[in-house]
C-alpha atoms as a PDB file:
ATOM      1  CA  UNK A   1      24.916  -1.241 -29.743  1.00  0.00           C
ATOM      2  CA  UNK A   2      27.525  -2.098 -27.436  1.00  0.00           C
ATOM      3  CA  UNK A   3      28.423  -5.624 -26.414  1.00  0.00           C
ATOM      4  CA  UNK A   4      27.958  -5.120 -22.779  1.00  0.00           C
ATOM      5  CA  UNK A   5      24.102  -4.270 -23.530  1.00  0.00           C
ATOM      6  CA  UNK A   6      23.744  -7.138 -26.100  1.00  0.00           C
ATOM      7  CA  UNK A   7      25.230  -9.440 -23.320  1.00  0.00           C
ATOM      8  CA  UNK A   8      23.131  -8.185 -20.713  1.00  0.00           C
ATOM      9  CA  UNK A   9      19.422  -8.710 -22.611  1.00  0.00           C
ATOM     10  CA  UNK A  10      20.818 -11.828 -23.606  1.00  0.00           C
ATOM     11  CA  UNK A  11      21.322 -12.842 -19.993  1.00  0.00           C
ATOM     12  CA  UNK A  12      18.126 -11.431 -19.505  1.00  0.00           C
ATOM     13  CA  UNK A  13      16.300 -13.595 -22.009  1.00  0.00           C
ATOM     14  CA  UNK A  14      17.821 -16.562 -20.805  1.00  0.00           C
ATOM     15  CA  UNK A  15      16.729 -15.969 -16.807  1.00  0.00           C
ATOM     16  CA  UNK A  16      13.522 -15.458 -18.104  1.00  0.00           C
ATOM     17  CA  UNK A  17      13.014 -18.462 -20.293  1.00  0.00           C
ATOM     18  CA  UNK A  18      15.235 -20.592 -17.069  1.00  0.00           C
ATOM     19  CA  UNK A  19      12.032 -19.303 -15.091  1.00  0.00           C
ATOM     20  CA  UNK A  20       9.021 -20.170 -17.158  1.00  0.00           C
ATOM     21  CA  UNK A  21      10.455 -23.759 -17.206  1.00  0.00           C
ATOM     22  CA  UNK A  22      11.795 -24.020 -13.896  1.00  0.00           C
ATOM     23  CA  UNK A  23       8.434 -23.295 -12.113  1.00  0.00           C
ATOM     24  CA  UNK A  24       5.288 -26.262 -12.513  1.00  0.00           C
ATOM     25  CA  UNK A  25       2.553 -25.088 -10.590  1.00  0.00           C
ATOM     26  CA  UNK A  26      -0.514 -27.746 -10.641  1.00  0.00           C
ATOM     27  CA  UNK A  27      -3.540 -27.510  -9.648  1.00  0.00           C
ATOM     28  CA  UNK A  28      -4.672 -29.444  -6.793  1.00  0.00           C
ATOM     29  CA  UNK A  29      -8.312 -28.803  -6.922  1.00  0.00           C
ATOM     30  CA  UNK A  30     -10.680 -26.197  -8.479  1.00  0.00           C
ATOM     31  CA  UNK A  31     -11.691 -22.726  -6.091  1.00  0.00           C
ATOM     32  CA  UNK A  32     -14.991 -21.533  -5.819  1.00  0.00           C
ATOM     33  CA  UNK A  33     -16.144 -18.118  -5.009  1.00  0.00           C
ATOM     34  CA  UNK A  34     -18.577 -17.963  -2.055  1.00  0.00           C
ATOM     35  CA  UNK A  35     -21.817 -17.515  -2.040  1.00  0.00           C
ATOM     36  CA  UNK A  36     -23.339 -14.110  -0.772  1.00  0.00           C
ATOM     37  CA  UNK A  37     -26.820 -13.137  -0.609  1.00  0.00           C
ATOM     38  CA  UNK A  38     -27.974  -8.893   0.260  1.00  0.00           C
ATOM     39  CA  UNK A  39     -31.130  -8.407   1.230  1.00  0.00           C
ATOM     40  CA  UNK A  40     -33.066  -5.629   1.816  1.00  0.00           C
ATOM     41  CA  UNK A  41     -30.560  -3.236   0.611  1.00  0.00           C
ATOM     42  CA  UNK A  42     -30.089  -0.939  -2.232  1.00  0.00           C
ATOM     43  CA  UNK A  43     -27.564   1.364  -4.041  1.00  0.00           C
ATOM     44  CA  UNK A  44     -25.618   3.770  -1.864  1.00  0.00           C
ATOM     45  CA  UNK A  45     -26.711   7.401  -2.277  1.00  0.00           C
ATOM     46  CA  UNK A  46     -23.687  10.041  -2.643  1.00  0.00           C
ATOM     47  CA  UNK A  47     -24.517  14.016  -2.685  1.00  0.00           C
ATOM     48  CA  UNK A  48     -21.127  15.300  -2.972  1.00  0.00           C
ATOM     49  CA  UNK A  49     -20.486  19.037  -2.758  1.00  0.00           C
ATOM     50  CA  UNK A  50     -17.717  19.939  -4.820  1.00  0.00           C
ATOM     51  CA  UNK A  51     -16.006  23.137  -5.947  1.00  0.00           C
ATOM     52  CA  UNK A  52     -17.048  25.823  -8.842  1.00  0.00           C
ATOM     53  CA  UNK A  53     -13.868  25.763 -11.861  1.00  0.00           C
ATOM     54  CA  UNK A  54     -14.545  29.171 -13.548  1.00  0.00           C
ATOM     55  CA  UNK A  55     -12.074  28.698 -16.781  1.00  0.00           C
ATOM     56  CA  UNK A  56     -12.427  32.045 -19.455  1.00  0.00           C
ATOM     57  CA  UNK A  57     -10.029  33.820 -21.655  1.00  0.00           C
ATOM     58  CA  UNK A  58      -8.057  36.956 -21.535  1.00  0.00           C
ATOM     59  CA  UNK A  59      -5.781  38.482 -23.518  1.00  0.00           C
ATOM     60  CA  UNK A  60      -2.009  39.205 -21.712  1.00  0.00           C
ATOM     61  CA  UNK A  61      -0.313  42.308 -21.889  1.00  0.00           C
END
């Protein structure tokens, strides 16, 4: 390998690891998903009309 690519991921590795420590992020209090209630309703109903795909065989000349 060349030096200037060994150098480089070495940098690399080192911003990386610089960044896991450098960043705390706490907590400050736990999230909560709201509450939703559906009534009255059901699954939606699709009829799609799509295209016909024919695929055979034939021999080239």
């Amino acid at each position: 390998m060349k030096p200037a690519y060994v150098v480089a991921a070495l940098v690399l590795v080192v911003a990386i690891v610089f960044g896991f420590y450098i960043i705390d992020v706490d907590r400050v209090r736990d999230g909560s998903l709201p509450s939703v209630s559906v009534d009255g309703a059901g699954p939606s109903v699709n009829d799609p009309e799509v295209g016909d795909v024919n695929v055979g065989e034939r021999d080239l000349p």
